[in-house]
PDB file of N, CA and C in Angstrom:
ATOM      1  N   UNK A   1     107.677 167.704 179.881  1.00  0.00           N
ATOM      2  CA  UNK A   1     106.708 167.887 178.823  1.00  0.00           C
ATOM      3  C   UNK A   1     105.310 167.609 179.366  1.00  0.00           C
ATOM      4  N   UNK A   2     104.379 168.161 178.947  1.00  0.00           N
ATOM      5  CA  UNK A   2     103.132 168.217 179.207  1.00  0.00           C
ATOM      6  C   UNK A   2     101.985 167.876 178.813  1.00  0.00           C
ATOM      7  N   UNK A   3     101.295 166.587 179.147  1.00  0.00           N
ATOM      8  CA  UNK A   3     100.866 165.631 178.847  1.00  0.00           C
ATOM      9  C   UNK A   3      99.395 166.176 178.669  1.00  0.00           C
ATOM     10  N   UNK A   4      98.563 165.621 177.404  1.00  0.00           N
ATOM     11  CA  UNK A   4      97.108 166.229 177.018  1.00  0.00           C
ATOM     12  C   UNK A   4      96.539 166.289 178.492  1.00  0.00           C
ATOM     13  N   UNK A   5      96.538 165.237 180.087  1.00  0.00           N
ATOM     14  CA  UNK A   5      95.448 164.930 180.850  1.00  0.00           C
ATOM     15  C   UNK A   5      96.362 166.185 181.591  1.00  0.00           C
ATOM     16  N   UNK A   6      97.590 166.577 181.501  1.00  0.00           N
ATOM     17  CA  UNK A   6      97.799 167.560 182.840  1.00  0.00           C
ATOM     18  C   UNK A   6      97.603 168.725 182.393  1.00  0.00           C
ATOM     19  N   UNK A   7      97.610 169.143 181.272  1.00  0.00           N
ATOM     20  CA  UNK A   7      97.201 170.431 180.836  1.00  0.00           C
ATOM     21  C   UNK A   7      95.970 170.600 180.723  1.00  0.00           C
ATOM     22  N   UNK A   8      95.075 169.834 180.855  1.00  0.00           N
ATOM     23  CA  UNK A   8      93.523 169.657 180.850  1.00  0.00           C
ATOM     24  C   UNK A   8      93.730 170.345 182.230  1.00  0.00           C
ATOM     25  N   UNK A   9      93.786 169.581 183.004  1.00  0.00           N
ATOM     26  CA  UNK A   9      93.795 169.528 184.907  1.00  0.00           C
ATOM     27  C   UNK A   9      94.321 170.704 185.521  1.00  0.00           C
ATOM     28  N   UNK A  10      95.476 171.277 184.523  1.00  0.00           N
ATOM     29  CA  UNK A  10      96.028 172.684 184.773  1.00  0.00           C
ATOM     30  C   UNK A  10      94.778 173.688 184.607  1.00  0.00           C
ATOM     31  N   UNK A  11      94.570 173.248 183.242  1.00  0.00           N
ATOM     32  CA  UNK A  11      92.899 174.306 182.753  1.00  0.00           C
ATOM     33  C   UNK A  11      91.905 174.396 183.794  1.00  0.00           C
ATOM     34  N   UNK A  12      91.793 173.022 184.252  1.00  0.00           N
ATOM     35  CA  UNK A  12      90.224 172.913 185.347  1.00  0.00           C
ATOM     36  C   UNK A  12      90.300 173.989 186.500  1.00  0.00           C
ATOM     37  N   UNK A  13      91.977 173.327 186.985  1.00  0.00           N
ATOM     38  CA  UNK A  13      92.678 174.092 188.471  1.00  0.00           C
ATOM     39  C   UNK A  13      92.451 175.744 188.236  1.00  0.00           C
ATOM     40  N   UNK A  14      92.560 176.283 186.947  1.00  0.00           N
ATOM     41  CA  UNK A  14      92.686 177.592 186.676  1.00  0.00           C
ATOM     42  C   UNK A  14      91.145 178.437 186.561  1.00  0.00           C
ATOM     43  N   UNK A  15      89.868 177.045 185.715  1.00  0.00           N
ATOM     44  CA  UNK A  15      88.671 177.761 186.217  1.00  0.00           C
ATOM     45  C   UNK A  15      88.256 177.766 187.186  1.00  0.00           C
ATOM     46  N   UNK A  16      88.611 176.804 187.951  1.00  0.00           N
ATOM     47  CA  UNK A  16      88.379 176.398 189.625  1.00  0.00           C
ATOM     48  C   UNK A  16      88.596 178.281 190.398  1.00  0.00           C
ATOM     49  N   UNK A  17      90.140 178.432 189.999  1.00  0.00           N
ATOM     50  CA  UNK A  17      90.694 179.298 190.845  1.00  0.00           C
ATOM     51  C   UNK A  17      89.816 180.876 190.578  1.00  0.00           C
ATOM     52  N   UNK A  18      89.476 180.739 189.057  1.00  0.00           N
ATOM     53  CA  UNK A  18      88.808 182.052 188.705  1.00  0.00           C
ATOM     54  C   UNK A  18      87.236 181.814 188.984  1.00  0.00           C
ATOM     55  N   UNK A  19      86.856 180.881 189.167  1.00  0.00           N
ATOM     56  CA  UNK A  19      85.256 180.954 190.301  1.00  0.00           C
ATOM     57  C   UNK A  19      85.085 181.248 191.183  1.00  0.00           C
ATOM     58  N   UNK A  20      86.356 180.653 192.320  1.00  0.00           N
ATOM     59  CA  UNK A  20      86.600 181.223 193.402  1.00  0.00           C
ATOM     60  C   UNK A  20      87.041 182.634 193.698  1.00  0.00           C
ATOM     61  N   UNK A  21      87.929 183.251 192.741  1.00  0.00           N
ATOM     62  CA  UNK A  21      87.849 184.711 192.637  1.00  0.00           C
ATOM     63  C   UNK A  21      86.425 185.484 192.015  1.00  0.00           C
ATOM     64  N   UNK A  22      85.672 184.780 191.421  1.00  0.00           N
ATOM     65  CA  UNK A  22      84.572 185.600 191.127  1.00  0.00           C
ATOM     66  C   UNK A  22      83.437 185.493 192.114  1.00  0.00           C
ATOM     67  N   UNK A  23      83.347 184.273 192.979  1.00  0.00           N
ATOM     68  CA  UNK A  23      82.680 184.086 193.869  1.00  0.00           C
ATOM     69  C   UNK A  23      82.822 185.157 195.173  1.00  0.00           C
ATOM     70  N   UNK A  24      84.129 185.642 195.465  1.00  0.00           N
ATOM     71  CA  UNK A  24      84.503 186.257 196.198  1.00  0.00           C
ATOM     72  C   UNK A  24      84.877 187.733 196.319  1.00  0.00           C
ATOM     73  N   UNK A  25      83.905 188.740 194.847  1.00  0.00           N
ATOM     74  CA  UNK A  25      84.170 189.623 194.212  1.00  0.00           C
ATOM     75  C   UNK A  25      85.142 189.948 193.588  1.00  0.00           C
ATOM     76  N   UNK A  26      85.836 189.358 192.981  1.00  0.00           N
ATOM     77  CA  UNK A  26      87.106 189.119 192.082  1.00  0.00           C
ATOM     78  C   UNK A  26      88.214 188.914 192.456  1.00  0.00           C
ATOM     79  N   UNK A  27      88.120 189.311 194.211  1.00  0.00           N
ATOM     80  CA  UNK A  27      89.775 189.302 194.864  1.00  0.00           C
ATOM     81  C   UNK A  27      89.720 188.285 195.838  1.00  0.00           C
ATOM     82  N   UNK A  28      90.874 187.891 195.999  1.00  0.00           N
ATOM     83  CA  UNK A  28      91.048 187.025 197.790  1.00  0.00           C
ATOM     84  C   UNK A  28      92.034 187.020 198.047  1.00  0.00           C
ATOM     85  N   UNK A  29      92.562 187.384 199.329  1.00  0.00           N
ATOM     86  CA  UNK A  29      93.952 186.972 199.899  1.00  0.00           C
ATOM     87  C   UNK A  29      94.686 186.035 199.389  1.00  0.00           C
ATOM     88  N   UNK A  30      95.948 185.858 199.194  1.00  0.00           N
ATOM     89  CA  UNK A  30      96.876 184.932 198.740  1.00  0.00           C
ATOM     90  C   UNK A  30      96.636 183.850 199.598  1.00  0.00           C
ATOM     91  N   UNK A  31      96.703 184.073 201.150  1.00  0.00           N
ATOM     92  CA  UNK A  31      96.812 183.191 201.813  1.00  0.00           C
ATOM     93  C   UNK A  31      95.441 181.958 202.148  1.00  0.00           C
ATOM     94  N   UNK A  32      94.677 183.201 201.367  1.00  0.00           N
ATOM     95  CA  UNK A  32      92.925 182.157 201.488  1.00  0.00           C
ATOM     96  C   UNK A  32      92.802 181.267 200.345  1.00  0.00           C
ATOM     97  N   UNK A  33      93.902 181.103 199.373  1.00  0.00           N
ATOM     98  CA  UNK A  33      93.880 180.743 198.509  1.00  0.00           C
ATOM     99  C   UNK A  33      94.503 179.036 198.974  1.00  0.00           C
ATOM    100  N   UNK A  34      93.679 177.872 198.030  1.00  0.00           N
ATOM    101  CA  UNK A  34      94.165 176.614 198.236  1.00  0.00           C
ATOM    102  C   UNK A  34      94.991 176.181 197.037  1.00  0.00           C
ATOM    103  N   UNK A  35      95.107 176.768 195.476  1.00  0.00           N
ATOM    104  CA  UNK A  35      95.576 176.380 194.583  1.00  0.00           C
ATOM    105  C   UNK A  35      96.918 176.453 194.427  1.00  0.00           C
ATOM    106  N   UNK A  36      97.722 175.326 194.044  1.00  0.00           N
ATOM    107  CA  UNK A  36      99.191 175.672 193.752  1.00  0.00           C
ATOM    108  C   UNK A  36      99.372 177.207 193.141  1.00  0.00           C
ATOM    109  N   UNK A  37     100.652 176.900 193.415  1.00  0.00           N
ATOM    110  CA  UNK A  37     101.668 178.418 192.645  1.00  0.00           C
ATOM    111  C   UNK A  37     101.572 178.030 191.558  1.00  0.00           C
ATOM    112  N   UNK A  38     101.474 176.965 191.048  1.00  0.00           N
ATOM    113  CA  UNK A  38     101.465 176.940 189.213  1.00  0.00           C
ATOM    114  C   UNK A  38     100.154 177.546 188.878  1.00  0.00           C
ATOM    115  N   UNK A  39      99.284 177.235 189.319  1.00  0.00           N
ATOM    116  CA  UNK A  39      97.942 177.900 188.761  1.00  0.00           C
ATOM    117  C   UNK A  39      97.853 179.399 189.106  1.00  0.00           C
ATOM    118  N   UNK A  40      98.093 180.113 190.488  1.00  0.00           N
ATOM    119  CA  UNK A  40      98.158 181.200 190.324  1.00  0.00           C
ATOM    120  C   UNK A  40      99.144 181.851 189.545  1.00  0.00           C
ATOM    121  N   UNK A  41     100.530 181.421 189.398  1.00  0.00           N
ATOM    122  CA  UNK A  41     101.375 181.632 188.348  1.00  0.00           C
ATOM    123  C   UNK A  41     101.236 182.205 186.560  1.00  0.00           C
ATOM    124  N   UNK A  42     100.084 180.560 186.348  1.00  0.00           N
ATOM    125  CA  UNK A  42      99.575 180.922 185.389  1.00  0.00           C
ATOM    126  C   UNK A  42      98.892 181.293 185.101  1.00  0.00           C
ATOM    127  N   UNK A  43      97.668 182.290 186.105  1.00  0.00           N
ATOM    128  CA  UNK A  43      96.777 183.060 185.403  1.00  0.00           C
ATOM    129  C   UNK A  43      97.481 184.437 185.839  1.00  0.00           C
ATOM    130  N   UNK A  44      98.266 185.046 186.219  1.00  0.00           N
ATOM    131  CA  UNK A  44      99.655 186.394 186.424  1.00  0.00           C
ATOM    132  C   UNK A  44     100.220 185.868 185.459  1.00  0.00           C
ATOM    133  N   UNK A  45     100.959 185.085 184.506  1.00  0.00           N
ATOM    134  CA  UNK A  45     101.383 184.930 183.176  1.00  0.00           C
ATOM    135  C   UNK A  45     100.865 185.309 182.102  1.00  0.00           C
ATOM    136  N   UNK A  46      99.491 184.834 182.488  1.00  0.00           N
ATOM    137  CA  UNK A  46      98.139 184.808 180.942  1.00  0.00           C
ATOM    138  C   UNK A  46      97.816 186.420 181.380  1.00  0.00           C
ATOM    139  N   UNK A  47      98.007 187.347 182.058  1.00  0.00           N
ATOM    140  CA  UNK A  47      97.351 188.820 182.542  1.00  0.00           C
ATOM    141  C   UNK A  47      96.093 188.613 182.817  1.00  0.00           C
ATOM    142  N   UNK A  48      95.565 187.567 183.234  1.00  0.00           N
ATOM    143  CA  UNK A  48      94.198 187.712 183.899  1.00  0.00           C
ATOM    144  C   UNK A  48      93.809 187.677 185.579  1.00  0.00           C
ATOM    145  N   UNK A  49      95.083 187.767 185.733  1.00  0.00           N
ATOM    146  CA  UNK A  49      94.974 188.090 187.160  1.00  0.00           C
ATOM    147  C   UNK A  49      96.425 189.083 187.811  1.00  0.00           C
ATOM    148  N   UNK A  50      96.269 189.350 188.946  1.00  0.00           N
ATOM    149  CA  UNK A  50      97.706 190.533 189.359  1.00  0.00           C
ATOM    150  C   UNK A  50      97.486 190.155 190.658  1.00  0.00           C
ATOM    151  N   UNK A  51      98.622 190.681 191.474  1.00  0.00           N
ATOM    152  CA  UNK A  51      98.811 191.108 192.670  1.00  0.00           C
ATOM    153  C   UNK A  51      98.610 192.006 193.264  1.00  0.00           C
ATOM    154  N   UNK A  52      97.722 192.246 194.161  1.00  0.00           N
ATOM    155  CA  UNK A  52      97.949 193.779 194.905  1.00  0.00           C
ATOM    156  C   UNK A  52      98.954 194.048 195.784  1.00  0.00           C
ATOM    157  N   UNK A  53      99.881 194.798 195.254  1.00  0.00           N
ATOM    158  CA  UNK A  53     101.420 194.752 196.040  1.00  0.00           C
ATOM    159  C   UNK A  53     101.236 195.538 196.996  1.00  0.00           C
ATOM    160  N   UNK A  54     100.206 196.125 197.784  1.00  0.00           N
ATOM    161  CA  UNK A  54      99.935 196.915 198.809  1.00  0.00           C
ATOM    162  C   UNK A  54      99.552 196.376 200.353  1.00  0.00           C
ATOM    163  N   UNK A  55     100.723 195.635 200.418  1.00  0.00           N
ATOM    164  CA  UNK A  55     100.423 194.771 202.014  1.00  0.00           C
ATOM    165  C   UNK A  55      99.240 193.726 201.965  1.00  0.00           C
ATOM    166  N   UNK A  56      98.162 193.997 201.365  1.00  0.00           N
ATOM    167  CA  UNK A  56      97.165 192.955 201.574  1.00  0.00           C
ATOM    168  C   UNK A  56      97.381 191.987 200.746  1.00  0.00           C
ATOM    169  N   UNK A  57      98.524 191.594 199.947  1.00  0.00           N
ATOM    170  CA  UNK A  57      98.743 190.711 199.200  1.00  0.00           C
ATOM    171  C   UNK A  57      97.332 190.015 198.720  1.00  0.00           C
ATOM    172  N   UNK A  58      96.600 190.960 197.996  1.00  0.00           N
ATOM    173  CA  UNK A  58      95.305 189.897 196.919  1.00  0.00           C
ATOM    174  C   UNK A  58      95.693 189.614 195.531  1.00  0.00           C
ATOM    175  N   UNK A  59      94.934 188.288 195.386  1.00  0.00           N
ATOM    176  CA  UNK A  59      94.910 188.317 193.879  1.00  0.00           C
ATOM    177  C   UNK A  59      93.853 188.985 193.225  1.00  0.00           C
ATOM    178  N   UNK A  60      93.700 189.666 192.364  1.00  0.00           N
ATOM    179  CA  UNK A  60      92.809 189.946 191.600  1.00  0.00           C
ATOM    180  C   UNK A  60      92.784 189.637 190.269  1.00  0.00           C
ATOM    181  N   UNK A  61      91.373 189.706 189.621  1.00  0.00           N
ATOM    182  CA  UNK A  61      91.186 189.566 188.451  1.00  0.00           C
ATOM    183  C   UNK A  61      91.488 190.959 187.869  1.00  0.00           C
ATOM    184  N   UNK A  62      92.383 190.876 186.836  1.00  0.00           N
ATOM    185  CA  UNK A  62      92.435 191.693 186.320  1.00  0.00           C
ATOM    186  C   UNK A  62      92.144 192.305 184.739  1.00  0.00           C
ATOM    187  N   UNK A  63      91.629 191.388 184.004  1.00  0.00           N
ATOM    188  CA  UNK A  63      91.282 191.501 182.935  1.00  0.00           C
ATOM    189  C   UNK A  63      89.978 191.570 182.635  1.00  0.00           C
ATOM    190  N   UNK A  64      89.362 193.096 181.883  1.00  0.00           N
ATOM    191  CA  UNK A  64      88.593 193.901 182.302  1.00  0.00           C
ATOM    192  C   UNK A  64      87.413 192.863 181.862  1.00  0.00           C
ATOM    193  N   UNK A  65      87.821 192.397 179.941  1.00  0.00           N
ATOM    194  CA  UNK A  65      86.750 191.646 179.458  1.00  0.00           C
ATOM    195  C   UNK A  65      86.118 190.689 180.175  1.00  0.00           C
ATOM    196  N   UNK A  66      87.099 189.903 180.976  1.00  0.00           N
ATOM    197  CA  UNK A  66      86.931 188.541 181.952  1.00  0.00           C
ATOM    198  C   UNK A  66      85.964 189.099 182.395  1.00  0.00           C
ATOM    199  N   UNK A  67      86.393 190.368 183.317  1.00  0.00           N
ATOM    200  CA  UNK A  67      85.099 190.675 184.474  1.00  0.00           C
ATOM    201  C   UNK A  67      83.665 190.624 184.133  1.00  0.00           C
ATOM    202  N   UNK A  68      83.989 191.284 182.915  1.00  0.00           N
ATOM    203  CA  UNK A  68      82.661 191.695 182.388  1.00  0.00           C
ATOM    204  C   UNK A  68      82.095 190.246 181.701  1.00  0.00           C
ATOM    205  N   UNK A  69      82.422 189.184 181.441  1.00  0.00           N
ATOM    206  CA  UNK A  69      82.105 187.533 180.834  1.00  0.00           C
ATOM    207  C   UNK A  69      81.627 187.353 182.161  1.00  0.00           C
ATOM    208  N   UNK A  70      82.127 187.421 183.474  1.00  0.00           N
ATOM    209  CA  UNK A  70      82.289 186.395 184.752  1.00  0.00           C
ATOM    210  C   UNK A  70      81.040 187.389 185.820  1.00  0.00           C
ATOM    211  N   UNK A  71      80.869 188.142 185.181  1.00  0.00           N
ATOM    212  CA  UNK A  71      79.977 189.121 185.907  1.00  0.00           C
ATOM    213  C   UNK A  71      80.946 189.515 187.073  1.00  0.00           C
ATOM    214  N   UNK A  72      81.889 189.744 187.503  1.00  0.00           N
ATOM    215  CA  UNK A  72      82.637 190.608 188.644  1.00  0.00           C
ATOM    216  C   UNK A  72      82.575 192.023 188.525  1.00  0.00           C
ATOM    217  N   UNK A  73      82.019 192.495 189.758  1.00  0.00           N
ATOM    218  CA  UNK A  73      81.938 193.988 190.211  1.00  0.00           C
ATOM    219  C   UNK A  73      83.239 194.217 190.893  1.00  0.00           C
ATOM    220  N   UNK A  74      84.312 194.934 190.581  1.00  0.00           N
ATOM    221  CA  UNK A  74      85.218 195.366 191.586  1.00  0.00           C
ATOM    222  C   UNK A  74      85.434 196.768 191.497  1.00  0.00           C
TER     223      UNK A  74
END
């Protein structure tokens, strides 16, 4: 069960991860990535992010509104 301070910390880990994708034009390698699998997990759960299943394994942002809130050009 999931305690008010870790679901906070889950939240932070998840804007953390989507700054760093917006910092980086919305995408980055999986492997450039420092955040657990739970956080990338859960933003590919929530549809605001995907995989590019085309060998370069990126994450991207994928949710159009986001982009357009976060200012990302892709």
């Amino acid at each position: 069960m999931k305690t008010k301070t870790s679901t906070k910390k889950s939240a932070d880990n998840s804007n953390a991860c989507l700054l760093f994708l917006k910092n980086r034009g919305g995408k980055a390698r999986l492997s450039e990535l420092t955040f657990s699998q739970t956080v990338i997990q859960d933003l590919i759960t929530k549809e605001i992010a995907k995989v590019n299943p085309f060998g370069n394994s990126k994450l991207l942002i994928q949710n159009s509104k986001l982009k357009r809130l976060m200012g990302v050009c892709t």
